[in-house]
Protein backbone atom coordinates (compact mmCIF):
# COMPACT_ATOMS: atom_id res chain seq x y z
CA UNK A 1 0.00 0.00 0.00
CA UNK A 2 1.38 3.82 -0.86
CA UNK A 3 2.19 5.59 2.11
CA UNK A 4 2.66 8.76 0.06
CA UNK A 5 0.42 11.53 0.73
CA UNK A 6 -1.48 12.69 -2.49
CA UNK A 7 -0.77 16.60 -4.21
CA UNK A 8 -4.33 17.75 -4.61
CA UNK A 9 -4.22 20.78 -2.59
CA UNK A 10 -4.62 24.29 -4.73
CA UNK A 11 -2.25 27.42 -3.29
CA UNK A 12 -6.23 29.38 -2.88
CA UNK A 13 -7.39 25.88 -0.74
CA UNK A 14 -4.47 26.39 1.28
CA UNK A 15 -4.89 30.07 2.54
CA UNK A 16 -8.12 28.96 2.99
CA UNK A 17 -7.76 26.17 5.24
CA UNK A 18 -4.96 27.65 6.80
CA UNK A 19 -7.84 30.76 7.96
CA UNK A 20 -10.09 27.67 8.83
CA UNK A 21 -7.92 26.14 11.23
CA UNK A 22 -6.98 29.58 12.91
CA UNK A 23 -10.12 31.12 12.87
CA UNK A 24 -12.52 29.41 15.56
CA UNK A 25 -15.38 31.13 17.61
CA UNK A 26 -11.91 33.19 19.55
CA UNK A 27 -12.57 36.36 17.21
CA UNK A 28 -16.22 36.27 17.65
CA UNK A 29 -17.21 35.38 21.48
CA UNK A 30 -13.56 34.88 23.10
CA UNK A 31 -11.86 37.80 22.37
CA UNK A 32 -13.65 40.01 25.78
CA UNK A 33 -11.00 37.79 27.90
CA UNK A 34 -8.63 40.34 25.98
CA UNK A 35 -10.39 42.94 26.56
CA UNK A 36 -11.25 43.15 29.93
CA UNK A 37 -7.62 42.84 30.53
CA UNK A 38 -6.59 45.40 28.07
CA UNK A 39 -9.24 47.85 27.26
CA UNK A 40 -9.12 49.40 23.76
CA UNK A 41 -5.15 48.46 24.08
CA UNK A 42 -6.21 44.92 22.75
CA UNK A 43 -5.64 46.30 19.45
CA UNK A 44 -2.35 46.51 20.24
CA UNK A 45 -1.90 42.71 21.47
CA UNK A 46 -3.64 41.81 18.06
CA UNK A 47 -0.86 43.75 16.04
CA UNK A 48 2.15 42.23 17.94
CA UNK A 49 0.81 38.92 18.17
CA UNK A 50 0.27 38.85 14.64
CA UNK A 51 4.35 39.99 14.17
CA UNK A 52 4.23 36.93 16.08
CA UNK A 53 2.30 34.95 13.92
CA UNK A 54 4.03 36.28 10.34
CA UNK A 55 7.24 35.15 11.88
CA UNK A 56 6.26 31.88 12.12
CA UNK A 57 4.27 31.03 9.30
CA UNK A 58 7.56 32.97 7.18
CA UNK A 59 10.02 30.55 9.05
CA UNK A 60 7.78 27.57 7.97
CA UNK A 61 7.58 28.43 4.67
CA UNK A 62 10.94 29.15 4.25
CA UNK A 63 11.70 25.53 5.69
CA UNK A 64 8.67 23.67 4.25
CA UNK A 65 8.93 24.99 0.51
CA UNK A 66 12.78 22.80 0.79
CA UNK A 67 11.05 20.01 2.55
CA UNK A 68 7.46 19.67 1.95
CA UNK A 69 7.18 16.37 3.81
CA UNK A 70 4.31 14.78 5.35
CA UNK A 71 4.38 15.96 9.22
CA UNK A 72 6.04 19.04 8.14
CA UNK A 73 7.80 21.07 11.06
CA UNK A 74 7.73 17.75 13.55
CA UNK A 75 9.34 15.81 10.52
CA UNK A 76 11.88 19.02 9.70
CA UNK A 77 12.45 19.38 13.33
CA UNK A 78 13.57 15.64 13.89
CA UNK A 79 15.91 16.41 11.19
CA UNK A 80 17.79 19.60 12.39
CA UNK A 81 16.94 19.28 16.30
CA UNK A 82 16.85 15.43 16.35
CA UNK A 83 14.65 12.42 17.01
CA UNK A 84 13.67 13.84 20.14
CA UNK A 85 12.24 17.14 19.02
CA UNK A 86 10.38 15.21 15.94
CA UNK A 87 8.49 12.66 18.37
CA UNK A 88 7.56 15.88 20.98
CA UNK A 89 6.70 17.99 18.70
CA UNK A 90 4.18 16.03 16.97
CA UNK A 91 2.60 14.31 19.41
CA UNK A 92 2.57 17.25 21.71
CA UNK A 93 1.14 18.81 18.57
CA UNK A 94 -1.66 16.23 18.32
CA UNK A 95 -2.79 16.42 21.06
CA UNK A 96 -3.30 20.33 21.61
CA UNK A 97 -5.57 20.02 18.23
CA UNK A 98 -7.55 16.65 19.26
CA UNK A 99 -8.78 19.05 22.73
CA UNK A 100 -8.72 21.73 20.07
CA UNK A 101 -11.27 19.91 18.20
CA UNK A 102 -13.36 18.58 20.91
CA UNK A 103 -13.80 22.11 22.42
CA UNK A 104 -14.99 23.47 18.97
CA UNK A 105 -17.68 20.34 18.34
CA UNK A 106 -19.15 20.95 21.59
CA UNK A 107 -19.07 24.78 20.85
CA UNK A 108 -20.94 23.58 17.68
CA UNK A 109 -23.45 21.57 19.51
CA UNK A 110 -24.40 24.93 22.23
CA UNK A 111 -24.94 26.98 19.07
CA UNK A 112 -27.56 24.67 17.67
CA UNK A 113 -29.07 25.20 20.54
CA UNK A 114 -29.93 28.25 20.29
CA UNK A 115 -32.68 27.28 17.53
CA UNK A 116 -33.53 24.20 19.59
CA UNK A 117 -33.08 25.15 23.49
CA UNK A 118 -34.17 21.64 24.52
CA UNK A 119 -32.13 19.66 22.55
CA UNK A 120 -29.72 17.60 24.34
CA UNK A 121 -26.51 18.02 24.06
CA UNK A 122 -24.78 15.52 23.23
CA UNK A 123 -26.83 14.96 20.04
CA UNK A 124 -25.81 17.41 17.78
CA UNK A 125 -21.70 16.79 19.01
CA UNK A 126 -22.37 13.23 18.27
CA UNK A 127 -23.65 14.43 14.90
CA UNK A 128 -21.04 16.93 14.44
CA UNK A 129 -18.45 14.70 15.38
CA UNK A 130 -19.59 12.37 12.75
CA UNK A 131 -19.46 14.94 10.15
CA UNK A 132 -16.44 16.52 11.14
CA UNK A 133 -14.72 12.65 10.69
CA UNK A 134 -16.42 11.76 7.65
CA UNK A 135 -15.32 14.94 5.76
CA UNK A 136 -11.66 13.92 6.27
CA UNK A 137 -12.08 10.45 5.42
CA UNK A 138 -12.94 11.68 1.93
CA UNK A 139 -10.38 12.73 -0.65
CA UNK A 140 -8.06 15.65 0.48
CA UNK A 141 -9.25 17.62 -2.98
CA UNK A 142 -13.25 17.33 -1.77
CA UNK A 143 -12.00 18.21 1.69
CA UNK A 144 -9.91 21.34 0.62
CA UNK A 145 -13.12 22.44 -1.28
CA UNK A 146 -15.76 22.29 1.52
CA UNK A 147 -12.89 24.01 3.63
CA UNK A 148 -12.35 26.58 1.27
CA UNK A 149 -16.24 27.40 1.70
CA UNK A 150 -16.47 26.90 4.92
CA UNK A 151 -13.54 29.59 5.64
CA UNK A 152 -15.50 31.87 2.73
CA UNK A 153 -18.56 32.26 5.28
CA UNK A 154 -16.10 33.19 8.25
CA UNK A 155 -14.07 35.84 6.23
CA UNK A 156 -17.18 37.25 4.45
CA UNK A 157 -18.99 37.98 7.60
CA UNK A 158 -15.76 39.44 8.97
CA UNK A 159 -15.56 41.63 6.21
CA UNK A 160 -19.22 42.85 6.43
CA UNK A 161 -19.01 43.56 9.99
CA UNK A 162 -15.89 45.36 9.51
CA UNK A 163 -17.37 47.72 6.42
CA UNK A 164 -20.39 47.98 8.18
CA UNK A 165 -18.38 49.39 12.12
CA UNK A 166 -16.28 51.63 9.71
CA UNK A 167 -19.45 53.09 8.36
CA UNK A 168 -21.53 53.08 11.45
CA UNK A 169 -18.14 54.93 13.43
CA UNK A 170 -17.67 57.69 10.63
CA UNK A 171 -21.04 58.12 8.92
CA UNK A 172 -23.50 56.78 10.66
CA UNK A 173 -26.07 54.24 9.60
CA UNK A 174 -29.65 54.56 9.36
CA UNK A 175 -31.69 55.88 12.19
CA UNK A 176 -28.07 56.01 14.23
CA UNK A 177 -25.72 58.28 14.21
CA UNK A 178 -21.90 58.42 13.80
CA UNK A 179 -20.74 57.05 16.98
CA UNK A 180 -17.14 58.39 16.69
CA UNK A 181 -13.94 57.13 18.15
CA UNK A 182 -14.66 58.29 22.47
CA UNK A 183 -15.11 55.06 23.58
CA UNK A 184 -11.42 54.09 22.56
CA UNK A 185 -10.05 56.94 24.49
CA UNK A 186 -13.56 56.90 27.35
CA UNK A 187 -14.02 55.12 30.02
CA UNK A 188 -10.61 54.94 31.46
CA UNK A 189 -8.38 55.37 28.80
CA UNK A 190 -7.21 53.65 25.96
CA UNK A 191 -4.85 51.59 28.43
CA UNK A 192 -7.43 51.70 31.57
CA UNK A 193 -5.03 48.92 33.53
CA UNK A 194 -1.81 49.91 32.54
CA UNK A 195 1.02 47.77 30.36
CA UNK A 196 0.48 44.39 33.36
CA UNK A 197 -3.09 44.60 32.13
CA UNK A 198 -1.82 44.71 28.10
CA UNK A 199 0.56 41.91 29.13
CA UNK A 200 -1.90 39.51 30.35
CA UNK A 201 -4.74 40.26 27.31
CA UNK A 202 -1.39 39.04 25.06
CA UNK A 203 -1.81 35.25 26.68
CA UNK A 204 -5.19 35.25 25.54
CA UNK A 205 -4.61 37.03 21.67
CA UNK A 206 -1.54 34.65 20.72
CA UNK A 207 -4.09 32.11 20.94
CA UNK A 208 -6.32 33.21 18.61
CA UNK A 209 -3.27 33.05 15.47
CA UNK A 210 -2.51 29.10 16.95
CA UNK A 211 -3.82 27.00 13.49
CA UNK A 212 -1.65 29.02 10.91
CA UNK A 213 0.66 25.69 11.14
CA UNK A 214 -1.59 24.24 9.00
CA UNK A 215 -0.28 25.71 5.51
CA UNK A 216 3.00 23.92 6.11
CA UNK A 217 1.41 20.56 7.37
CA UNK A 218 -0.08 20.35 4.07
CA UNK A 219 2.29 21.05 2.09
CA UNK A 220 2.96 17.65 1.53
CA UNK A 221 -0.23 17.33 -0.40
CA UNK A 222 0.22 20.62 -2.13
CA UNK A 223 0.27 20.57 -5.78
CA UNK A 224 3.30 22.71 -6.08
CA UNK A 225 4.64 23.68 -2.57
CA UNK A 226 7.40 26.01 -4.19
CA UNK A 227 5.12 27.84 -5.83
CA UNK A 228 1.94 27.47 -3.22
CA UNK A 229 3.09 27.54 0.33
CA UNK A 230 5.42 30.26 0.44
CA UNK A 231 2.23 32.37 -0.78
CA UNK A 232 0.12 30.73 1.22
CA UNK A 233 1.43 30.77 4.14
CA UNK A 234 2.66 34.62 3.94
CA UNK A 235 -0.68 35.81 2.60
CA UNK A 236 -2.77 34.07 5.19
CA UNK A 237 -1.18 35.54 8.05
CA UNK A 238 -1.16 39.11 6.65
CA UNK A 239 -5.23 38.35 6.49
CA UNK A 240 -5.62 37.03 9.45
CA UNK A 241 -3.84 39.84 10.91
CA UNK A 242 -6.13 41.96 8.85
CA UNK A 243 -9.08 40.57 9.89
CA UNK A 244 -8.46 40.27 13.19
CA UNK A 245 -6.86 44.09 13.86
CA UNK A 246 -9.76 45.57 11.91
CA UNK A 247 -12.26 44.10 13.74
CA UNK A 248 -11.23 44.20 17.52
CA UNK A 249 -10.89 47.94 16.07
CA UNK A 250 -14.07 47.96 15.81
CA UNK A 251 -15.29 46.33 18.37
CA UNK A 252 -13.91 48.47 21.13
CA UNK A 253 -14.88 51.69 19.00
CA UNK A 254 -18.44 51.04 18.61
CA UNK A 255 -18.92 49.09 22.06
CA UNK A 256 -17.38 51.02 25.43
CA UNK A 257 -14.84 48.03 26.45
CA UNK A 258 -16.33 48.01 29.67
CA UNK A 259 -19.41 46.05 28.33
CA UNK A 260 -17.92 44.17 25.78
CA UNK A 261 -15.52 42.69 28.63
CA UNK A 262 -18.59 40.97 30.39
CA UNK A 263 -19.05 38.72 27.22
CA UNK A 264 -22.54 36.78 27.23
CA UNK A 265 -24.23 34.59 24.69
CA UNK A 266 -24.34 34.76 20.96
CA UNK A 267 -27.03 37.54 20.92
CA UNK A 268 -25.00 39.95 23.16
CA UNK A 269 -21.93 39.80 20.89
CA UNK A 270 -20.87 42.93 19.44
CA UNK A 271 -20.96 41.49 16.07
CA UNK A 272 -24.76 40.61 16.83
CA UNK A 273 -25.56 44.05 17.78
CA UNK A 274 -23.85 46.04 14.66
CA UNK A 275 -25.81 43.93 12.27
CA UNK A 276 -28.72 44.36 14.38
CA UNK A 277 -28.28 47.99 13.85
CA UNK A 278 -28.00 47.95 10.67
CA UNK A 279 -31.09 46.73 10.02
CA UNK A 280 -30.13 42.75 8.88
CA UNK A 281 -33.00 40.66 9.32
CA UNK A 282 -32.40 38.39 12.46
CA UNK A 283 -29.67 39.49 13.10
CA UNK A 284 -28.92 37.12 15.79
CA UNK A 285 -29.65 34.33 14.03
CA UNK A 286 -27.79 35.31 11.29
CA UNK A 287 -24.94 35.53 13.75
CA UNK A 288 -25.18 32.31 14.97
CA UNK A 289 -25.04 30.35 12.02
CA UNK A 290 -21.50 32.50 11.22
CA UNK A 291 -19.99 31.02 14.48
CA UNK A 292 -21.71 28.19 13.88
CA UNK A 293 -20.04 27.26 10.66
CA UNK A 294 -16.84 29.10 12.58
CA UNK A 295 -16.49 25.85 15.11
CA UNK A 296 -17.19 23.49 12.43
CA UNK A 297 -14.80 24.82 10.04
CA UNK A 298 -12.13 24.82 12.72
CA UNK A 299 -12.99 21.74 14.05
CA UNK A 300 -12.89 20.18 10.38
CA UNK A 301 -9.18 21.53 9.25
CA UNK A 302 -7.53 20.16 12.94
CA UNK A 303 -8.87 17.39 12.43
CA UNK A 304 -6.90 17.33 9.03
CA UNK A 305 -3.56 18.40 10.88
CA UNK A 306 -3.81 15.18 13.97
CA UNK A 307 -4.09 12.87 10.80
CA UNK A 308 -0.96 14.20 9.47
CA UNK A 309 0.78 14.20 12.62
CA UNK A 310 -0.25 10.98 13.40
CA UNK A 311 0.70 9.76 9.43
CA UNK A 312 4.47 11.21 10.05
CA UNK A 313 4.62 9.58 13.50
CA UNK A 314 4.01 6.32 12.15
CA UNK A 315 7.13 6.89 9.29
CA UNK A 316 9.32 7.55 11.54
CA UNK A 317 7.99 4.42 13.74
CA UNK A 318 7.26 6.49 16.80
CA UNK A 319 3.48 5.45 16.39
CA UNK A 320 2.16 2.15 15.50
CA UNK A 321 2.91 1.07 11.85
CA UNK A 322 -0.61 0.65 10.94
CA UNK A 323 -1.23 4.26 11.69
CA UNK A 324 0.84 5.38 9.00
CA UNK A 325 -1.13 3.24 5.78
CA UNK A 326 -3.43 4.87 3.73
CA UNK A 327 -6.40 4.47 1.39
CA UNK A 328 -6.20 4.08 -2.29
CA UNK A 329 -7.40 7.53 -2.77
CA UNK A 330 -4.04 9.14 -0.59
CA UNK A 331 -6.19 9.19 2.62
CA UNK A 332 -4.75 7.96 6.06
CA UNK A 333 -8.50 7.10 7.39
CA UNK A 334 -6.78 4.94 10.41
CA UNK A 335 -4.91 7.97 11.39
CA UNK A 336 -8.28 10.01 11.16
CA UNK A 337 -10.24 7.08 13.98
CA UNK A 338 -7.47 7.43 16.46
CA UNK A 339 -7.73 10.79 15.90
CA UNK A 340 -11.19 10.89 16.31
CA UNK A 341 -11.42 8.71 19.32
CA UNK A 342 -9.01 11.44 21.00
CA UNK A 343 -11.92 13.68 20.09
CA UNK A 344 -15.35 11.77 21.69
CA UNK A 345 -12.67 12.09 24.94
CA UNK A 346 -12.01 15.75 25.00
CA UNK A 347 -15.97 16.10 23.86
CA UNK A 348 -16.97 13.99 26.87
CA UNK A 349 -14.86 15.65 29.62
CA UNK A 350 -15.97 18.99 28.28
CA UNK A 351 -19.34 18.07 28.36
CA UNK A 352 -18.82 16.90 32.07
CA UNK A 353 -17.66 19.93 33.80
CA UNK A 354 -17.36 18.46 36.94
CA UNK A 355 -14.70 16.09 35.69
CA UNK A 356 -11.39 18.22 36.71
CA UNK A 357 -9.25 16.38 33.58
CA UNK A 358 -10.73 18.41 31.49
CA UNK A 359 -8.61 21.42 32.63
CA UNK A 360 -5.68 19.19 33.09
CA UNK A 361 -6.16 19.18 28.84
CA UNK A 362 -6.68 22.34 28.61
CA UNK A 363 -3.40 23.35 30.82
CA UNK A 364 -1.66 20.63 28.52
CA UNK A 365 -2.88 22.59 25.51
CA UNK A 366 -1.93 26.10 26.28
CA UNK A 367 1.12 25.11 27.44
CA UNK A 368 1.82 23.06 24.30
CA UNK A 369 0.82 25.22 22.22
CA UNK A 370 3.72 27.62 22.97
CA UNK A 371 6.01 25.19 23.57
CA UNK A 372 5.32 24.04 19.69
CA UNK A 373 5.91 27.58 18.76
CA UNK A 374 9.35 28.13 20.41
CA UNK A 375 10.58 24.79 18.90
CA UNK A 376 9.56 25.53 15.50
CA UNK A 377 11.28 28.81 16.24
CA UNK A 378 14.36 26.77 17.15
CA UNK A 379 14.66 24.73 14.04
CA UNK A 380 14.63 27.37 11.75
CA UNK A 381 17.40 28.74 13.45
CA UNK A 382 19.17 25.40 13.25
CA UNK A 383 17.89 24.89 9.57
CA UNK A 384 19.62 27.69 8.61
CA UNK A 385 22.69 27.09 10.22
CA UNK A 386 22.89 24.11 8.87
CA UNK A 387 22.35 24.63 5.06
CA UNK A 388 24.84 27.45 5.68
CA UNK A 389 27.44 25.37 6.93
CA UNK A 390 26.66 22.20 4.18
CA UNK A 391 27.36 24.91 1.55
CA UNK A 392 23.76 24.02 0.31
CA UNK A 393 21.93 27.09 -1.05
CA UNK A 394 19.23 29.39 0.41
CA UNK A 395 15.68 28.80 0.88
CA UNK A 396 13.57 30.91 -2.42
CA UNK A 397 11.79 32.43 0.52
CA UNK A 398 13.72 33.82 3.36
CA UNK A 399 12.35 35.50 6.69
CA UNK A 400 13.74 38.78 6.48
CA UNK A 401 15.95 40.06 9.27
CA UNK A 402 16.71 36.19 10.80
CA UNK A 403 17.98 35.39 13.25
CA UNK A 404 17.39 38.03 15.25
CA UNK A 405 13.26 38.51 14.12
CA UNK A 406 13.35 34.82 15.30
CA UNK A 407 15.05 35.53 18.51
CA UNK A 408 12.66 38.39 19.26
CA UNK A 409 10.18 36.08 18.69
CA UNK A 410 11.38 32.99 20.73
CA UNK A 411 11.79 35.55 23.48
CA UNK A 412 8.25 37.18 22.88
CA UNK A 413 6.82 33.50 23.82
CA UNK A 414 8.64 32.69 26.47
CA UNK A 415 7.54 35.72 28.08
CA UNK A 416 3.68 34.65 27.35
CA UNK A 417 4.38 31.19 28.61
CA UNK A 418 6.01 32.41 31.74
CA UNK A 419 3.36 34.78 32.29
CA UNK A 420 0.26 31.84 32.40
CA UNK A 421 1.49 31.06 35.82
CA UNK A 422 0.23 34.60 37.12
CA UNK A 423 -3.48 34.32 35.40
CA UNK A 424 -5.99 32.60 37.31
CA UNK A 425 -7.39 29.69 35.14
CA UNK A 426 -4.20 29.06 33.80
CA UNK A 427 -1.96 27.96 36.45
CA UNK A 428 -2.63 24.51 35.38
CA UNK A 429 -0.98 25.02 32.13
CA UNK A 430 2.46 24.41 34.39
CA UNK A 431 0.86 22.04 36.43
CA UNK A 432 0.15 19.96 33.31
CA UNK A 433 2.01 20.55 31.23
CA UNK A 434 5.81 20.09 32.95
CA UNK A 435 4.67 16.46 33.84
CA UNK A 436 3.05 16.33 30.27
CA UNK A 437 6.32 16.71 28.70
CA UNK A 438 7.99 14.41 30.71
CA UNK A 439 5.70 11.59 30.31
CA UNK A 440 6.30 12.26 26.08
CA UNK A 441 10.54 12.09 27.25
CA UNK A 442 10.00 9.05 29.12
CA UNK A 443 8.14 7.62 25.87
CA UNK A 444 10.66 8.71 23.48
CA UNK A 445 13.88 7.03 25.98
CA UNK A 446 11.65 3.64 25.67
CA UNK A 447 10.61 3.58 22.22
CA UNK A 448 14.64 4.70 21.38
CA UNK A 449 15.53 1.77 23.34
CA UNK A 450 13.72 -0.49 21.78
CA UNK A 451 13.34 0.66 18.04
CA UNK A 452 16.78 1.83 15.87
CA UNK A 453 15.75 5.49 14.63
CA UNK A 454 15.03 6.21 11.10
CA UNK A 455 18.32 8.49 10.54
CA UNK A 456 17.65 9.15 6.75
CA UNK A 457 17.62 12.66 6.01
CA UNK A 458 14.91 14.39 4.35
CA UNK A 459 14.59 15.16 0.96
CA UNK A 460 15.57 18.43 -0.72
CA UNK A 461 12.76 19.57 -2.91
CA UNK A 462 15.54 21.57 -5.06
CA UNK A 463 15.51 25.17 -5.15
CA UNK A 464 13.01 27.04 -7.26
CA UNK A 465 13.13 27.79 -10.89
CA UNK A 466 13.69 31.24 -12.16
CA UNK A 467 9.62 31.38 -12.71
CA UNK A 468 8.55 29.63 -9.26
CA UNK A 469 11.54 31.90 -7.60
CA UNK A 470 9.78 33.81 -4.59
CA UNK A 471 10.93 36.22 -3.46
CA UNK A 472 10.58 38.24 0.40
CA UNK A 473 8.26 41.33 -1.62
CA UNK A 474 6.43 39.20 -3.41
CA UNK A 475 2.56 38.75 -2.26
C-alpha cells in the first residue's frame, strides 16, 4: 500500500484552510478575555501577536517549501533538532488540536441550541463529530473544497461587519448616528489597567493566530509547494492579521470596552448588535449560524492536521505502523479514527464539567501550544545554520531580518508562557504541562531503546526555478 500523501491541494485551498484552522469562535465570542484585561489596548496585542504569527508562518515556509514532507515542522524538526524534538513535537502537537477539536464540536453543539433550546446536548456533538470525521475520510481535494467554503462564510462575515463598524463609526447608519472614536479613548483610557493589564490580554490574543501551522502541514499534499506555500502561508497571516486588527478595532470603537468585557451569549456579541443595527433581518440568528459554521470549520481543518501528525509519527515508527497506511485515494483514514477517538474524549470531559481532567487538557494545551511555537522557532534557526554550513543554497523564501526577528520572537513566547502562571485559570498550564512533557521524554527514551531510529535525512525539494523563484516582496 502507498504511504505517500497525495498533491491535490490548490495554493487558494491552502490560505483557505490555513484561515479555517486559525479562525474558531476566539474572534467572535472569546476575544472580551482580551479585553477586559486590556481595554481598547487589545488592538495593540492583536498587532504584535500577529508579528508573532508572520514570523512563524515565514520561518515555515521558508523551511517547508525545501522540505514539503508529510508531518512538516515535527518531521523538519527531527531532522535539524533530532529524534527527540520530531516525536515531541508532533505528538505534543496532536494532542493540543484533538482538545482543540473537541472544544470546537461541543461549541458547535451549544450553538444549535440556540434554535432548539431543549435539545440535548450531546446529540448534535455526536452528529457533528460524525461529520467533522467523515469529511476527512474523503479525498483531500473534496475536503480542501468544503474548507475553502467553509472559511468563505467566516471571512465574508468578517468583512461585512468590519465595512459595516467603519461606516456606522464615521457616517453613521440609518436611524443612528456616527458614533465616533470616544469610547477608545472613554471610560478609562485607551490603556485603563496599565502595560500588566496589556501583558496579560497578550496570553489570551496569541491564541487566537494558533492553526496558521496548517499551511505547512499540508504542504505535503500541495500541488506545487514552491510555488503554493510560500504564498500561502505569507498571505494568510497578513489576512488574518487583517481581519483580526480591523475588527477588535471595531469592536472596542463602537462598544465602550467596559461592556464588551462581560461577554454573554451569541445575541449579546458585538458582532450581533452592529448587524442588528443595521437593520439585517435576524440578526442574531444570522450571527449564529457564522460562528456556527466558525467551530465546524475549525474543528474540520484540525482534524486534518492530527491525521498528518499521526501519518508522520508512524514513518518515523514512533506510532504504530498501521497508523501510517493509507487508502487508495491518498487518505490515512486509520490515522483520522485514532484521531477521532481522541476527540469523543475531549468532547466527553468537556461536556462533564465536573470532571477536573478536562482542565488538566486544557493546561496541557496552552502550554503546548507555545512550547510548539518556540521549537519551530528553534529549528529554523538550526535549519539555517545548517544549510549554511553544508554549503547548500538558500531557501527561495527567506524571513527577512533572521535570526534576530526569530530571537525576538522565541523571546516574545517565552515571556507569554512564563506569564500563564500569574493568570488565574491558567496555572494549570504548568501544572500539566511540565509532567506532560515528561511523560512524552520518558516515551521517546523507551521507544529509542527499543526501536533503531530512522536516521535518513529528508529530501531536498531543489531550489526554485527562475519562474517559481519567490521572493521576500512578493505577495
Amino acid at each position: 500500500m502507498n504511504d505517500e500523501l497525495r498533491r491535490s491541494l490548490t495554493g487558494r485551498q491552502l490560505s483557505m484552510i490555513g484561515l479555517g484552522g486559525a479562525i474558531g469562535t476566539g474572534l467572535f465570542l472569546g476575544s472580551s478575555l482580551a479585553v477586559s484585561n486590556a481595554g481598547p489596548a487589545t488592538i495593540v496585542a492583536y498587532v504584535a501577536c500577529a508579528l508573532i504569527a508572520l514570523v512563524i508562518g515565514w520561518s515555515l515556509a521558508e523551511m517547508a517549501v525545501i522540505h514539503p514532507a508529510a508531518g512538516s515542522f515535527g518531521t523538519i524538526a527531527r531532522q535539524y533538532l533530532g529524534a527527540w524534538a520530531g516525536f515531541v513535537v508532533r505528538w505534543t502537537y496532536w494532542t493540543i488540536q484533538v482538545i482543540a477539536v473537541g472544544g470546537e464540536v461541543i461549541a458547535a453543539g451549544i450553538y444549535t441550541r440556540y434554535w432548539w433550546p431543549h435539545l440535548p446536548l450531546w446529540l448534535p456533538v455526536i452528529i457533528f463529530s460524525a461529520v467533522v470525521l467523515g469529511v476527512n475520510m474523503i479525498a483531500v481535494s473534496f475536503f480542501g473544497r468544503l474548507e475553502y467554503w467553509f472559511s468563505m462564510i467566516k471571512v465574508t462575515a468578517i468583512i461585512v461587519f468590519i465595512l459595516l463598524g467603519v461606516g456606522y463609526i464615521f457616517l453613521g447608519l440609518p436611524g443612528h448616528p456616527a458614533v465616533g472614536t470616544h469610547n477608545v479613548s472613554g471610560h478609562g483610557g485607551f490603556m485603563p489597567h496599565g502595560f500588566s493589564g496589556l501583558g496579560l490580554a497578550f496570553v489570551f490574543v496569541i491564541f487566537s493566530y494558533i492553526g496558521t501551522e496548517v499551511v505547512a502541514v499540508a504542504a505535503a499534499e500541495s500541488e506545487n509547494p514552491t510555488r503554493d506555500v510560500p504564498r500561502a502561508a505569507r498571505r494568510m497571516v497578513l489576512r488574518l492579521a487583517l481581519f483580526y486588527c480591523l475588527a477588535i478595532a471595531v469592536v472596542v470603537t463602537i462598544v465602550p470596552w467596559t461592556q464588551t468585557a462581560q461577554g454573554g451569549d451569541v445575541t449579546a456579541s458585538p458582532f450581533v448588535r452592529l448587524f442588528d443595527i443595521a437593520g439585517i433581518p435576524a440578526a442574531a440568528g444570522v450571527m449564529n449560524f457564522v460562528v456556527l459554521t466558525a467551530a465546524l470549520s475549525s474543528a474540520n481543518a484540525n482534524t486534518y492536521l492530527t491525521t498528518r501528525m499521526l501519518h508522520a509519527l508512524a514513518a518515523d515508527r514512533h506510532a504504530p505502523a498501521w497508523l501510517g497506511g493509507l487508502g487508495r485515494d491518498g487518505v490515512p483514514r486509520r490515522a483520522i479514527m485514532l484521531s477521532g477517538l481522541g476527540l469523543a474524549i475531549a468532547a466527553y470531559l468537556s461536556v462533564d464539567s465536573a470532571n477536573s481532567a478536562y482542565l488538566i487538557l486544557f493546561g496541557v494545551s496552552v502550554f503546548g501550544a507555545l512550547i510548539v511555537w518556540i521549537l519551530i522557532l528553534a529549528t529554523h534557526v538550526a535549519f539555517r545554520r545548517s544549510r549554511a554550513e553544508q554549503g547548500l543554497p538558500p531557501s527561495p523564501i527567506r524571513l527577512w531580518g533572521a535570526p534576530i526577528t526569530t530571537g525576538i520572537a522565541a523571546v516574545a513566547l517565552l515571556a507569554i508562557l512564563v506569564s500563564t502562571a500569574f493568570i488565574n485559570g491558567l496555572t494549570s498550564a504548568w501544572k500539566a504541562g511540565i509532567p506532560f512533557f515528561a511523560v512524552l521524554l520518558v516515551a521517546y527514551l523507551l521507544i529509542s531503546r527499543r526501536r533503531q531510529e530512522p536516521n535518513a535525512p529528508l529530501m531536498d525539494s531543489g531550489t526554485a526555478g527562475p519562474a517559481e523563484h519567490v521572493s521576500a516582496a512578493d505577495g
